[in-house]
Each structure stands twice: as structure tokens, then as C-alpha cells.
PDB file of N, CA and C in Angstrom:
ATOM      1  N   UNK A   1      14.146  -2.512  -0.520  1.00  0.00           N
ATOM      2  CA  UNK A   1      12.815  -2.999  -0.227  1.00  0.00           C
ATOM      3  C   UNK A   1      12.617  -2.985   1.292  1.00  0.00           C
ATOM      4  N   UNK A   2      11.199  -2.817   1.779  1.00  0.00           N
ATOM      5  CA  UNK A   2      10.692  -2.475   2.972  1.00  0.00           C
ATOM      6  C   UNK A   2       9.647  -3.560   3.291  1.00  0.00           C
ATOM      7  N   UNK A   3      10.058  -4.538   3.848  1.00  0.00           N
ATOM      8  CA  UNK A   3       8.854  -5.569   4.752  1.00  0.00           C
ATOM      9  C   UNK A   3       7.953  -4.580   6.047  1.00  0.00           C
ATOM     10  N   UNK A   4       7.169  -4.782   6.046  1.00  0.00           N
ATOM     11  CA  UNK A   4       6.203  -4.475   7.497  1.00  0.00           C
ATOM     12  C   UNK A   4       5.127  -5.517   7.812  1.00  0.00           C
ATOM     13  N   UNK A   5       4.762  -4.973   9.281  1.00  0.00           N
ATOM     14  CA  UNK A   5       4.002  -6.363   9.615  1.00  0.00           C
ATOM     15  C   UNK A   5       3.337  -5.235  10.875  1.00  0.00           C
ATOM     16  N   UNK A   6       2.007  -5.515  10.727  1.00  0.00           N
ATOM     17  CA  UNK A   6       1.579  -4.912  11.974  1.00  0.00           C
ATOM     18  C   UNK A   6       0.368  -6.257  12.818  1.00  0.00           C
ATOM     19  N   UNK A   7       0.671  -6.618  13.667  1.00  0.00           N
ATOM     20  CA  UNK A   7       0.043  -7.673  14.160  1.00  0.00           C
ATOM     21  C   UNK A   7      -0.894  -7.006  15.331  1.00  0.00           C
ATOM     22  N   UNK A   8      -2.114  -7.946  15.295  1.00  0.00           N
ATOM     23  CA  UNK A   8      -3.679  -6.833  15.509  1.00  0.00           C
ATOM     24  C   UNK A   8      -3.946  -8.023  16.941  1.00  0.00           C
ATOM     25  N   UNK A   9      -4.641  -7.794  17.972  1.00  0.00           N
ATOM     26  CA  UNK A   9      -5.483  -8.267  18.264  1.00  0.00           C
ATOM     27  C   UNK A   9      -6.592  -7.793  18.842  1.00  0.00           C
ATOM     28  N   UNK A  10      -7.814  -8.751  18.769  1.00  0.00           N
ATOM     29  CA  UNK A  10      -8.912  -7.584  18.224  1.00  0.00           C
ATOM     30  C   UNK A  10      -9.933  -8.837  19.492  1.00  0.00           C
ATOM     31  N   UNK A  11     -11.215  -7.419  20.055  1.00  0.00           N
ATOM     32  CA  UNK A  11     -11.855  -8.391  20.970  1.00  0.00           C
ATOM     33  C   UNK A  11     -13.080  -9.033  19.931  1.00  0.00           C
ATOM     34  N   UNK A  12     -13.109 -10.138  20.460  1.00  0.00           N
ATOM     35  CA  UNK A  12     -14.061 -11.284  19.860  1.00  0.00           C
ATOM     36  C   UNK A  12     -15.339 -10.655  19.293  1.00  0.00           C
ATOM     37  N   UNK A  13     -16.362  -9.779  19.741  1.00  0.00           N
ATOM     38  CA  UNK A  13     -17.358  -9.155  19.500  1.00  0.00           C
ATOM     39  C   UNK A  13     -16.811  -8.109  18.363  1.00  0.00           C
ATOM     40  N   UNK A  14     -15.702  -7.894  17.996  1.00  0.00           N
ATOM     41  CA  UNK A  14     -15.137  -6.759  17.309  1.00  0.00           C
ATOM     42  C   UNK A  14     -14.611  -7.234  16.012  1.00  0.00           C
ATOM     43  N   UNK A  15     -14.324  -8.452  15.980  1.00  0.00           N
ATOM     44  CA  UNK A  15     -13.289  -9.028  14.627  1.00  0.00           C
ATOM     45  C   UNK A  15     -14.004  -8.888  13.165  1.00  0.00           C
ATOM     46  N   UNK A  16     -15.723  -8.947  13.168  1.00  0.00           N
ATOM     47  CA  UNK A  16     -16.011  -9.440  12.212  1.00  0.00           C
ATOM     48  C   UNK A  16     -15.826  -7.146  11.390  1.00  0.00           C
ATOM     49  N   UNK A  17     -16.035  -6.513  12.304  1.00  0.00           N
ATOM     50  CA  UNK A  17     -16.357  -5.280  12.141  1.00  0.00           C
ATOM     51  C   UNK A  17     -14.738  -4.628  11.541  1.00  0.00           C
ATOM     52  N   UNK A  18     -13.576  -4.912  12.464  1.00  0.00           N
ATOM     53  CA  UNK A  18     -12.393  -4.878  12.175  1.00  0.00           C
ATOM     54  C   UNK A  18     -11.722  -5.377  10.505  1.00  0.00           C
ATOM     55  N   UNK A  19     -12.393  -6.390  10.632  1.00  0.00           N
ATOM     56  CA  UNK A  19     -12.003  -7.722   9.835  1.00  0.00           C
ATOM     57  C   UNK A  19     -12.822  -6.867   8.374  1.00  0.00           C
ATOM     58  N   UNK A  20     -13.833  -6.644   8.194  1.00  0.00           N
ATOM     59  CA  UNK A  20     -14.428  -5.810   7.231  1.00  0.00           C
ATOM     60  C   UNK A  20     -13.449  -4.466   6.879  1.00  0.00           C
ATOM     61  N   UNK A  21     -13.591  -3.466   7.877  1.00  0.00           N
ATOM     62  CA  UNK A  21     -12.250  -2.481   7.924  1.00  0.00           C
ATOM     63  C   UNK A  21     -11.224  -2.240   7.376  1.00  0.00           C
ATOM     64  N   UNK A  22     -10.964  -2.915   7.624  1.00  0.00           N
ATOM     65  CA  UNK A  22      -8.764  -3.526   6.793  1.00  0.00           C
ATOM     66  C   UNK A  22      -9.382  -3.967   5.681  1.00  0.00           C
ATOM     67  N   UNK A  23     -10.081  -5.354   5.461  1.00  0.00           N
ATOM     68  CA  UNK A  23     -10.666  -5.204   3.823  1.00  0.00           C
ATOM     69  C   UNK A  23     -10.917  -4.415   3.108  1.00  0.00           C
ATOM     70  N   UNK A  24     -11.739  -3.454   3.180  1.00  0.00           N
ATOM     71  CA  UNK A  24     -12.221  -2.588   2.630  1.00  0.00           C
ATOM     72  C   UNK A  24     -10.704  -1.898   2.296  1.00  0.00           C
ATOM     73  N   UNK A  25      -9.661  -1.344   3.356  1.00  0.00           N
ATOM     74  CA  UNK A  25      -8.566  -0.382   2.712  1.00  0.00           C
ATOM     75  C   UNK A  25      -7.331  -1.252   1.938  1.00  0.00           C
ATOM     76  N   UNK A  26      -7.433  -2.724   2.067  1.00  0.00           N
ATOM     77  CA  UNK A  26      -6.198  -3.386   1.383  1.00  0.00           C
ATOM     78  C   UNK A  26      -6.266  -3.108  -0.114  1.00  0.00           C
ATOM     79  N   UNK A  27      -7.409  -2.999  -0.691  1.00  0.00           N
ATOM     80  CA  UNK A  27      -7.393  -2.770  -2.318  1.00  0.00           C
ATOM     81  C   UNK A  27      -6.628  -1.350  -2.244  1.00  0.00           C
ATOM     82  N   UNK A  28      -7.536  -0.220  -1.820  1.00  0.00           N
ATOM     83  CA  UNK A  28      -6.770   0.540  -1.948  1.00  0.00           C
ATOM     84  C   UNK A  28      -4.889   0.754  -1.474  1.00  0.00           C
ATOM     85  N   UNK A  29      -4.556   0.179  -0.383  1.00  0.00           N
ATOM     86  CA  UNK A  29      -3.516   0.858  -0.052  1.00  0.00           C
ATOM     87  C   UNK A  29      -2.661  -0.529  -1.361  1.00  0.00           C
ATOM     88  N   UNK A  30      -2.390  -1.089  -2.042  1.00  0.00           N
ATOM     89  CA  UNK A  30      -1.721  -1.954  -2.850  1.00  0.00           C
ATOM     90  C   UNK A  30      -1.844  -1.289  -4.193  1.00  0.00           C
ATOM     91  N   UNK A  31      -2.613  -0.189  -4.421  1.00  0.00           N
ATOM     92  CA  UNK A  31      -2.290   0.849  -5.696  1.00  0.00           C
ATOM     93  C   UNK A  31      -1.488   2.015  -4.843  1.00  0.00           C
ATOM     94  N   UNK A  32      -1.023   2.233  -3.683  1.00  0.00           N
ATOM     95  CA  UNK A  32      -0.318   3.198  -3.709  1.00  0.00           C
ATOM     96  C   UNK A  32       0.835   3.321  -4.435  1.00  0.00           C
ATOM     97  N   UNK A  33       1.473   4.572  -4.670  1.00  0.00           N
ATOM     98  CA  UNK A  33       2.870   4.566  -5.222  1.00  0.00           C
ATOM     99  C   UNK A  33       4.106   3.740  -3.965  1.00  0.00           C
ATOM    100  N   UNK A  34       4.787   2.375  -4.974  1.00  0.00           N
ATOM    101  CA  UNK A  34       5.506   1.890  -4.115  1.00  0.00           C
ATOM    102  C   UNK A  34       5.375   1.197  -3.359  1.00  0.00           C
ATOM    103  N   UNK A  35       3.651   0.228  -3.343  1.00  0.00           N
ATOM    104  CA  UNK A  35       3.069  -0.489  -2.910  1.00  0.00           C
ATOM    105  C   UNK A  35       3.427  -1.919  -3.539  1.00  0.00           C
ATOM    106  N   UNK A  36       3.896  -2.495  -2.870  1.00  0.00           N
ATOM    107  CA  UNK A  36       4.700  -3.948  -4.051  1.00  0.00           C
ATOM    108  C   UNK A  36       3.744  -5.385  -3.867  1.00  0.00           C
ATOM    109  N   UNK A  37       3.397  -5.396  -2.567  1.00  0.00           N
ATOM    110  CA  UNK A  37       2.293  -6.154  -1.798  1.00  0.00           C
ATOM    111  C   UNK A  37       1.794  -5.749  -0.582  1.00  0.00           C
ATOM    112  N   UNK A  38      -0.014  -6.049   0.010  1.00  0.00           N
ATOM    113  CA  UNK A  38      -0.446  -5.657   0.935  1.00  0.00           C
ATOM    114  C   UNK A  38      -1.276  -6.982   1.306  1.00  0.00           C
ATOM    115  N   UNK A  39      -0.902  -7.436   2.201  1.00  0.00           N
ATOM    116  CA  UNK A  39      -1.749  -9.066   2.531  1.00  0.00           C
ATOM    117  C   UNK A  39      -2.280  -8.820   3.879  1.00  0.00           C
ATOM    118  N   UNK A  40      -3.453  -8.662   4.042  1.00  0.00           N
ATOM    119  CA  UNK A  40      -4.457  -9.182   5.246  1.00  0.00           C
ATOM    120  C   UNK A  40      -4.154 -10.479   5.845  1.00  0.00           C
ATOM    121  N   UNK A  41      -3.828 -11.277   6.788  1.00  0.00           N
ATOM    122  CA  UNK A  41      -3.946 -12.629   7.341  1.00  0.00           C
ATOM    123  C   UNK A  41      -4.769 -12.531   8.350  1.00  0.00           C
ATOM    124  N   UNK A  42      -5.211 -13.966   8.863  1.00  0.00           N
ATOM    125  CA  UNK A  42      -5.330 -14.557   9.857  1.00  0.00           C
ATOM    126  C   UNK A  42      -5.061 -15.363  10.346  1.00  0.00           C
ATOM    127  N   UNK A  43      -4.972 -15.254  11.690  1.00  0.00           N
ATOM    128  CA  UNK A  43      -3.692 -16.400  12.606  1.00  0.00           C
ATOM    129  C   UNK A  43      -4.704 -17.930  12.617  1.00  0.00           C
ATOM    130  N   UNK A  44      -3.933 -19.112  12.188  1.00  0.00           N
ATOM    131  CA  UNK A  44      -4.937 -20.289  12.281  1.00  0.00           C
ATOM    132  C   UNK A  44      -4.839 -20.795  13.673  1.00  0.00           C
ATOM    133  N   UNK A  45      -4.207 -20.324  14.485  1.00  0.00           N
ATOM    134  CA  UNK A  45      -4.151 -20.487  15.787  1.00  0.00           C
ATOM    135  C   UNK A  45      -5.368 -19.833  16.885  1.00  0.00           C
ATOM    136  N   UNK A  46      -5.759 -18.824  16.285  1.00  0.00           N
ATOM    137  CA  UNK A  46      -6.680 -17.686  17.230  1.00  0.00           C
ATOM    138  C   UNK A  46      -7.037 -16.667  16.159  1.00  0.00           C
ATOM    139  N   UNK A  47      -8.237 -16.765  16.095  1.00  0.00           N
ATOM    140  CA  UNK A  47      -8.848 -16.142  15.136  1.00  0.00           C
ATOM    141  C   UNK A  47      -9.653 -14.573  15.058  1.00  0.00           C
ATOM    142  N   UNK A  48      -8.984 -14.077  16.624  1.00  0.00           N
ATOM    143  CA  UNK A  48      -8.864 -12.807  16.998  1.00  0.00           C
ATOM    144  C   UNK A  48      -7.808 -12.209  16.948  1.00  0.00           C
ATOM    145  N   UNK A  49      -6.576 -12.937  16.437  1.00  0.00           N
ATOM    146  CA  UNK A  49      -5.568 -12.110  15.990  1.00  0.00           C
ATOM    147  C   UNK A  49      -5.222 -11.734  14.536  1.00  0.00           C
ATOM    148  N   UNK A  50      -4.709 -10.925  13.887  1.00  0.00           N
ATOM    149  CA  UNK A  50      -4.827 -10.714  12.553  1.00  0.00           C
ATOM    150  C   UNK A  50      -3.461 -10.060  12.448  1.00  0.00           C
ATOM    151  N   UNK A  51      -2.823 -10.233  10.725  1.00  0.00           N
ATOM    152  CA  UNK A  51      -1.653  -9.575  10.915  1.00  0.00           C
ATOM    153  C   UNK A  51      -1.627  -8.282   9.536  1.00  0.00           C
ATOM    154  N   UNK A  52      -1.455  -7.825   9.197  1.00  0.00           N
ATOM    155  CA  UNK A  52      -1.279  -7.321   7.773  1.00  0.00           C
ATOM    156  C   UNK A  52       0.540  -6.897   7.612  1.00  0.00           C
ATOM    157  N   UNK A  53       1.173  -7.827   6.525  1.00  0.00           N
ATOM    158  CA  UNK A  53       2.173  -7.364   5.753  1.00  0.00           C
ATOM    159  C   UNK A  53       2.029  -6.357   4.744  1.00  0.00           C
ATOM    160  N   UNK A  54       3.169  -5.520   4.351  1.00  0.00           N
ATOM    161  CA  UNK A  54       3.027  -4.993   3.350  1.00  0.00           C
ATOM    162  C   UNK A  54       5.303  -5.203   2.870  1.00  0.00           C
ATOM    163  N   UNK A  55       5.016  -5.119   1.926  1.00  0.00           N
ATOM    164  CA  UNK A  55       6.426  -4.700   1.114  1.00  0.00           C
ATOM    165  C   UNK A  55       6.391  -3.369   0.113  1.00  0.00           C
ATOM    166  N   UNK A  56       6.914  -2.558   0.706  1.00  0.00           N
ATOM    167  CA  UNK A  56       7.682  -1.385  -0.407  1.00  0.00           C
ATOM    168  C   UNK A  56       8.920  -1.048  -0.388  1.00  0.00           C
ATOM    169  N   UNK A  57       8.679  -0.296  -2.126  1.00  0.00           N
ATOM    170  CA  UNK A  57       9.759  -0.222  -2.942  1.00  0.00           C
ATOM    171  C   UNK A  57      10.874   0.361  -2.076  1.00  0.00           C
ATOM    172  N   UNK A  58      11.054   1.608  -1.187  1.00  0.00           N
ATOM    173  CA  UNK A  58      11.663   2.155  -0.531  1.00  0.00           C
ATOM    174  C   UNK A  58      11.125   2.956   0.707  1.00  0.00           C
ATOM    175  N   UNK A  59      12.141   3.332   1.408  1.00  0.00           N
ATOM    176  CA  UNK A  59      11.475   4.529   2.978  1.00  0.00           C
ATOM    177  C   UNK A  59      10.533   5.497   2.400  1.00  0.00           C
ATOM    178  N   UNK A  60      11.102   5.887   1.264  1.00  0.00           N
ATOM    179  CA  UNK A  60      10.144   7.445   0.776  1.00  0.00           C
ATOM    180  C   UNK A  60       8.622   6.890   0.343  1.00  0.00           C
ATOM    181  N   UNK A  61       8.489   6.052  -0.063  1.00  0.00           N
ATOM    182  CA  UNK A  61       7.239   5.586  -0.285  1.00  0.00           C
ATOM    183  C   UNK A  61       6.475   4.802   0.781  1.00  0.00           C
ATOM    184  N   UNK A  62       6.667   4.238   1.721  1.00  0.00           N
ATOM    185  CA  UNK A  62       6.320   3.855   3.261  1.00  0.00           C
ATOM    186  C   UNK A  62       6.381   4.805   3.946  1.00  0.00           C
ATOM    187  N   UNK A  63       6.957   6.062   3.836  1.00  0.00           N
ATOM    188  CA  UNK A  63       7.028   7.217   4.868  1.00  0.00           C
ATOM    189  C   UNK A  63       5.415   8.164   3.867  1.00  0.00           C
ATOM    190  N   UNK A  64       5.568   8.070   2.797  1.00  0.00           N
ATOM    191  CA  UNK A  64       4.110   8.596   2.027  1.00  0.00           C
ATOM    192  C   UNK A  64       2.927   7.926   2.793  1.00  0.00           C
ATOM    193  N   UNK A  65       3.203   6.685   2.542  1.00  0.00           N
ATOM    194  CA  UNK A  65       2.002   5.969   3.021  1.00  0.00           C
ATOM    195  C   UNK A  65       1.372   6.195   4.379  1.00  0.00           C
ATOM    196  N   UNK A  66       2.795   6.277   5.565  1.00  0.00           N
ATOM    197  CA  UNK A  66       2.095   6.448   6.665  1.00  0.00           C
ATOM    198  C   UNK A  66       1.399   7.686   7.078  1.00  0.00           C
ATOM    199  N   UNK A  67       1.855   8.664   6.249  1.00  0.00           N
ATOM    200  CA  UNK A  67       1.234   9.473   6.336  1.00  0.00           C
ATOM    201  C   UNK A  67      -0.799  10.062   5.908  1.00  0.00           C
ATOM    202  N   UNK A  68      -0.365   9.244   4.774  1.00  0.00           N
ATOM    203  CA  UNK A  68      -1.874   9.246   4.154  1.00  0.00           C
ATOM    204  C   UNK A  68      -2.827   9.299   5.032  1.00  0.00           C
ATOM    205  N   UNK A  69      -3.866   9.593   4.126  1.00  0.00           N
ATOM    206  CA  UNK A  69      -5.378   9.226   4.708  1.00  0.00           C
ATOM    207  C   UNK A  69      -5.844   8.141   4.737  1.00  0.00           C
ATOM    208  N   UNK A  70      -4.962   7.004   4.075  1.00  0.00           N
ATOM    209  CA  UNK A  70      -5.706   5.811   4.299  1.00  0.00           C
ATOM    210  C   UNK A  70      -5.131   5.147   5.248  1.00  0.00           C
ATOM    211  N   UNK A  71      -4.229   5.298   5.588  1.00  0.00           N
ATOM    212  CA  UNK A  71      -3.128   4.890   6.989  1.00  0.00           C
ATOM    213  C   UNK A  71      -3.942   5.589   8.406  1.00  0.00           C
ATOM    214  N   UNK A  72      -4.239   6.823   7.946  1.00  0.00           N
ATOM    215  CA  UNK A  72      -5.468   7.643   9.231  1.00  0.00           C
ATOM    216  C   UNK A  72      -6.479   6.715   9.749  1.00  0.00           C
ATOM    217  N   UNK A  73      -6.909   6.040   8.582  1.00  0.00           N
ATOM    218  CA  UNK A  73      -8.069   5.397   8.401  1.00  0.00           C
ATOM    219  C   UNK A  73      -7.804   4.347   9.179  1.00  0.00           C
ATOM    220  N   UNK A  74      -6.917   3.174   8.672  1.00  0.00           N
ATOM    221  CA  UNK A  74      -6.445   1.957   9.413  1.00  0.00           C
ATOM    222  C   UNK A  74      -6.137   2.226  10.821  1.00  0.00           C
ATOM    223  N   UNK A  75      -5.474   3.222  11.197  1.00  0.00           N
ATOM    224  CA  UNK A  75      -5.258   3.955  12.801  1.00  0.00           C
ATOM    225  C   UNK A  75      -6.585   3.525  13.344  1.00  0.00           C
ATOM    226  N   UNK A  76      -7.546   4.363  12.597  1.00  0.00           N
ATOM    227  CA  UNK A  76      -8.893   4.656  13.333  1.00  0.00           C
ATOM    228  C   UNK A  76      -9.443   3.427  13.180  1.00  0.00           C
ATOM    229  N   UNK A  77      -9.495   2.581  12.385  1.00  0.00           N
ATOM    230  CA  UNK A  77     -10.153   1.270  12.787  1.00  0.00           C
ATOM    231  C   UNK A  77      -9.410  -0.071  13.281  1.00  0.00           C
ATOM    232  N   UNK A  78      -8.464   0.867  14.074  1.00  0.00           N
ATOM    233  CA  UNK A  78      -7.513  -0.036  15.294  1.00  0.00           C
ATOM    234  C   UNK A  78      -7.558   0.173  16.450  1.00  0.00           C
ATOM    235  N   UNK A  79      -8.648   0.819  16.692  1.00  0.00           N
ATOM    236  CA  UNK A  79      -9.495   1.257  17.980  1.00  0.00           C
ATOM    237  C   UNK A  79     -10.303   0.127  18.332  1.00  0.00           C
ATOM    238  N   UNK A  80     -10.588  -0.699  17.786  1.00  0.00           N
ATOM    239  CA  UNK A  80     -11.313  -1.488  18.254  1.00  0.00           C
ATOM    240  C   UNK A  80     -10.465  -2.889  18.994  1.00  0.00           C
ATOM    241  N   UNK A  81      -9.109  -2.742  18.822  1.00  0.00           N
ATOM    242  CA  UNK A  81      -7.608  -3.572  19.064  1.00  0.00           C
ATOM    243  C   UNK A  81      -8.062  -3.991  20.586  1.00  0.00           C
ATOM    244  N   UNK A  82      -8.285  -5.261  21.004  1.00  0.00           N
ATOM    245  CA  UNK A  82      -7.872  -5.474  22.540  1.00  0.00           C
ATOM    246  C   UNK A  82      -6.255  -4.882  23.137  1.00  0.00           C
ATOM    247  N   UNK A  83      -5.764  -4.638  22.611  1.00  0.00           N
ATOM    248  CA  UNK A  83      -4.338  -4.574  22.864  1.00  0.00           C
ATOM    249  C   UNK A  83      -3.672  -4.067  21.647  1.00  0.00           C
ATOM    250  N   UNK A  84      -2.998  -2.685  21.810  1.00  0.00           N
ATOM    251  CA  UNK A  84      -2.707  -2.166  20.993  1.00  0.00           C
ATOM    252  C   UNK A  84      -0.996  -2.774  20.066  1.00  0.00           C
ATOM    253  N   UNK A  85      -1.385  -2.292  18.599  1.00  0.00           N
ATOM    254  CA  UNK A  85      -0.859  -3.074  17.527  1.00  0.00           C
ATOM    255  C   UNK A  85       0.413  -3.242  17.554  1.00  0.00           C
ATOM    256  N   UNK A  86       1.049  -4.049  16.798  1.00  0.00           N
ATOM    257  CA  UNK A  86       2.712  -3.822  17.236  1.00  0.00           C
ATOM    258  C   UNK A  86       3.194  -4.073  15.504  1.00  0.00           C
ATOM    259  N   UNK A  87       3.661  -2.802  15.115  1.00  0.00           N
ATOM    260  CA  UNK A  87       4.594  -2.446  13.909  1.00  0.00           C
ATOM    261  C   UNK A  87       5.784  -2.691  14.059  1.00  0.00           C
ATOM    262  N   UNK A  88       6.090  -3.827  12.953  1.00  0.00           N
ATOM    263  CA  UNK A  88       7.502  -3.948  12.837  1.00  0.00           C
ATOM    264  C   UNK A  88       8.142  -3.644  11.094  1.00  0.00           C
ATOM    265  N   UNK A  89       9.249  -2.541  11.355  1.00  0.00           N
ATOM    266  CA  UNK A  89       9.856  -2.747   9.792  1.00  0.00           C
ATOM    267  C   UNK A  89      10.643  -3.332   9.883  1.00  0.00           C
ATOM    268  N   UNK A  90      11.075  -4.022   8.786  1.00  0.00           N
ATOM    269  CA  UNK A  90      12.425  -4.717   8.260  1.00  0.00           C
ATOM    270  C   UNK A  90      12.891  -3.881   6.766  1.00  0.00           C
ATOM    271  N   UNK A  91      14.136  -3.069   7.044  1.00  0.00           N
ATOM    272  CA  UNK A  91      14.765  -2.249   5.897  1.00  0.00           C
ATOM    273  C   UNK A  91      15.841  -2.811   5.424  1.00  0.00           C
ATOM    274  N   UNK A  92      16.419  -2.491   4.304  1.00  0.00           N
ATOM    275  CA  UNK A  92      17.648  -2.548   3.696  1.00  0.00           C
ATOM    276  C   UNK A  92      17.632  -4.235   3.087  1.00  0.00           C
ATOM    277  N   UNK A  93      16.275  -4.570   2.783  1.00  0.00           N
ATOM    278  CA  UNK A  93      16.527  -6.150   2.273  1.00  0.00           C
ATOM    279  C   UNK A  93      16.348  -5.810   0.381  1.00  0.00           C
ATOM    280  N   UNK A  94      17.220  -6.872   0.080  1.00  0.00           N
ATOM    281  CA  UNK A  94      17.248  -6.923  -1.672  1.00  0.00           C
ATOM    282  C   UNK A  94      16.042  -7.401  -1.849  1.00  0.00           C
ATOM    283  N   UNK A  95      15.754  -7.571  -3.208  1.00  0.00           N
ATOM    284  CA  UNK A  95      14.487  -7.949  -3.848  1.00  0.00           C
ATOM    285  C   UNK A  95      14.408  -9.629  -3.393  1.00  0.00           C
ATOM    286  N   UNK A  96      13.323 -10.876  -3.043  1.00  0.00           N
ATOM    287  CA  UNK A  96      12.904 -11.418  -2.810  1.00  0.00           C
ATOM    288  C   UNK A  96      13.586 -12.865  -4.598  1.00  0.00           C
ATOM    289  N   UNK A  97      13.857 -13.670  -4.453  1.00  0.00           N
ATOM    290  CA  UNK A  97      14.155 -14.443  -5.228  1.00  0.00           C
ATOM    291  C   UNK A  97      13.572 -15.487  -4.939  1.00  0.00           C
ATOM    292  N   UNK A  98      12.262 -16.449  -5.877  1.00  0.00           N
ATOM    293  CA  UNK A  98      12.114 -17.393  -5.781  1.00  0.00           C
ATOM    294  C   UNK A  98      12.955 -19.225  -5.922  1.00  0.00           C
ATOM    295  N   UNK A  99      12.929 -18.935  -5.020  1.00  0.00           N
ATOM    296  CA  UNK A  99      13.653 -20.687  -5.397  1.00  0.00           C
ATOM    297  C   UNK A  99      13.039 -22.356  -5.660  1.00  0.00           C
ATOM    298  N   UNK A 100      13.339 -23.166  -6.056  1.00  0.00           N
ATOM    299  CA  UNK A 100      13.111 -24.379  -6.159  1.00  0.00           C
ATOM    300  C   UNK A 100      14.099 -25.224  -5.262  1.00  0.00           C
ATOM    301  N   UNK A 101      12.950 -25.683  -3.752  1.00  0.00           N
ATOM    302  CA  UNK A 101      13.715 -26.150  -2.945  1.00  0.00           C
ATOM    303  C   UNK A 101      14.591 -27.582  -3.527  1.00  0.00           C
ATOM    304  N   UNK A 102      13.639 -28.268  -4.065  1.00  0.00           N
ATOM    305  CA  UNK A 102      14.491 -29.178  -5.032  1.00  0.00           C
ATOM    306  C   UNK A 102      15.853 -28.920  -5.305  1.00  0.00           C
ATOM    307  N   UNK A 103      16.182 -28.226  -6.505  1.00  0.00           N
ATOM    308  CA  UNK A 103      17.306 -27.416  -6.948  1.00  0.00           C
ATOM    309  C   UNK A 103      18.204 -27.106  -5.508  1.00  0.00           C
ATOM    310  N   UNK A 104      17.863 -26.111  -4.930  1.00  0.00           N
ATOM    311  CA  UNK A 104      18.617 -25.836  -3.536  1.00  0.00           C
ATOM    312  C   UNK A 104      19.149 -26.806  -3.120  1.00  0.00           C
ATOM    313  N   UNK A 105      18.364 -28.180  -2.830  1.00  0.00           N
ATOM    314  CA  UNK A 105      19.170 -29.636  -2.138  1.00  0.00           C
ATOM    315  C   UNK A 105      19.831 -30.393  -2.907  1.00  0.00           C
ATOM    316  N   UNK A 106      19.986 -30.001  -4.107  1.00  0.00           N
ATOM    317  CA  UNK A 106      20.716 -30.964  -5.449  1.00  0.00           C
ATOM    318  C   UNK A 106      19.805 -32.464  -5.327  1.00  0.00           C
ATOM    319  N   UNK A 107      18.347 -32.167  -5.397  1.00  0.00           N
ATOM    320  CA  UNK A 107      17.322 -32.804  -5.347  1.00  0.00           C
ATOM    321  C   UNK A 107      16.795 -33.100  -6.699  1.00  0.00           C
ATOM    322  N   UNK A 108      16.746 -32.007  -7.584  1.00  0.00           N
ATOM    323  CA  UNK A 108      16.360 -32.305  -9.166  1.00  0.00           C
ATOM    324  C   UNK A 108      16.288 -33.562  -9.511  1.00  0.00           C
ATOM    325  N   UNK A 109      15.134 -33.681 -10.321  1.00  0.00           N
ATOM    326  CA  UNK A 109      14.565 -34.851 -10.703  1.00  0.00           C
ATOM    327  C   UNK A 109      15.004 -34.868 -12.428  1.00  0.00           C
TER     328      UNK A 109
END
């Protein structure tokens, strides 16, 4: 599994236009092949910064993606970025296991 994170910041006159942008492509890019999750945020700190995660299945399917046209797309409506974006991967992690922090602390009720 493949974490990413590309963290945006965007000028004030620009967010609501940006902010539409990335909406519009998160439906699509979360049906790609190997698309596991695609989450839009916003920072509750500053509300001109924005982040989007994604998780996939493997490199070959994140290396598809970046290639796409809808990845072209997100490029191009990162032009409007005060400061250009900063991509980070995280590779080689196992699948995600939910826990019950309870349980974890020998807290169980």
C-alpha cells in the first residue's frame, strides 16, 4: 500500500475556484484502478491551505495515475498555488488495521 499527501497552498482570492477544482476530480480519481481512498481536506488552522491524501493498492497503480489525464488536470489547477505543492509518498506500508483504543490499554469495559 501507497499513502500520498500533496499539501496546497492557495492565494485567498483563489481558494473558493481551487477548492471547486479538486472537487470536481476527487469522485473521479477514487474509481481509478487501485484507488483505495482519495480525501480532499482542509487545514482548521488556515483555510488557504488544503491537503489531498490518497492510498493505493501498489506503485503500478499510482505510477498509472500520475500519469493520467486527470492528474494533468489537478497539475493544471495547481496553478493557482501561492507556493508550489509539496508531494509526499509513503511506500512499503501493510494494510491499515483498525483498533479499539480501549482494548489496546487493557481498558475494556
Amino acid at each position: 500500500m501507497i499513502l500520498t499527501t500533496i499539501r496546497m497552498k492557495v492565494f485567498p482570492e483563489k481558494r473558493k475556484e481551487l477548492s471547486q477544482a479538486i472537487n470536481s476530480l476527487v469522485s473521479s480519481i477514487r474509481t481509478e484502478k487501485g484507488c483505495r481512498r482519495c480525501d480532499f481536506c482542509y487545514s482548521a488552522e488556515d483555510e488557504n491551505e488544503f491537503c489531498l491524501f490518497g492510498e493505493w493498492e501498489d506503485q503500478e497503480d499510482l505510477a498509472t495515475h500520475l500519469q493520467s489525464e486527470l492528474f494533468k488536470v489537478l497539475l493544471g489547477a495547481m496553478s493557482l498555488l501561492k507556493n508550489p505543492h509539496e508531494m509526499k509518498l509513503y511506500a512499503g506500508l501493510s494494510s491499515p488495521q483498525s483498533l479499539n483504543p480501549a482494548e489496546e490499554l487493557n481498558l475494556a469495559t
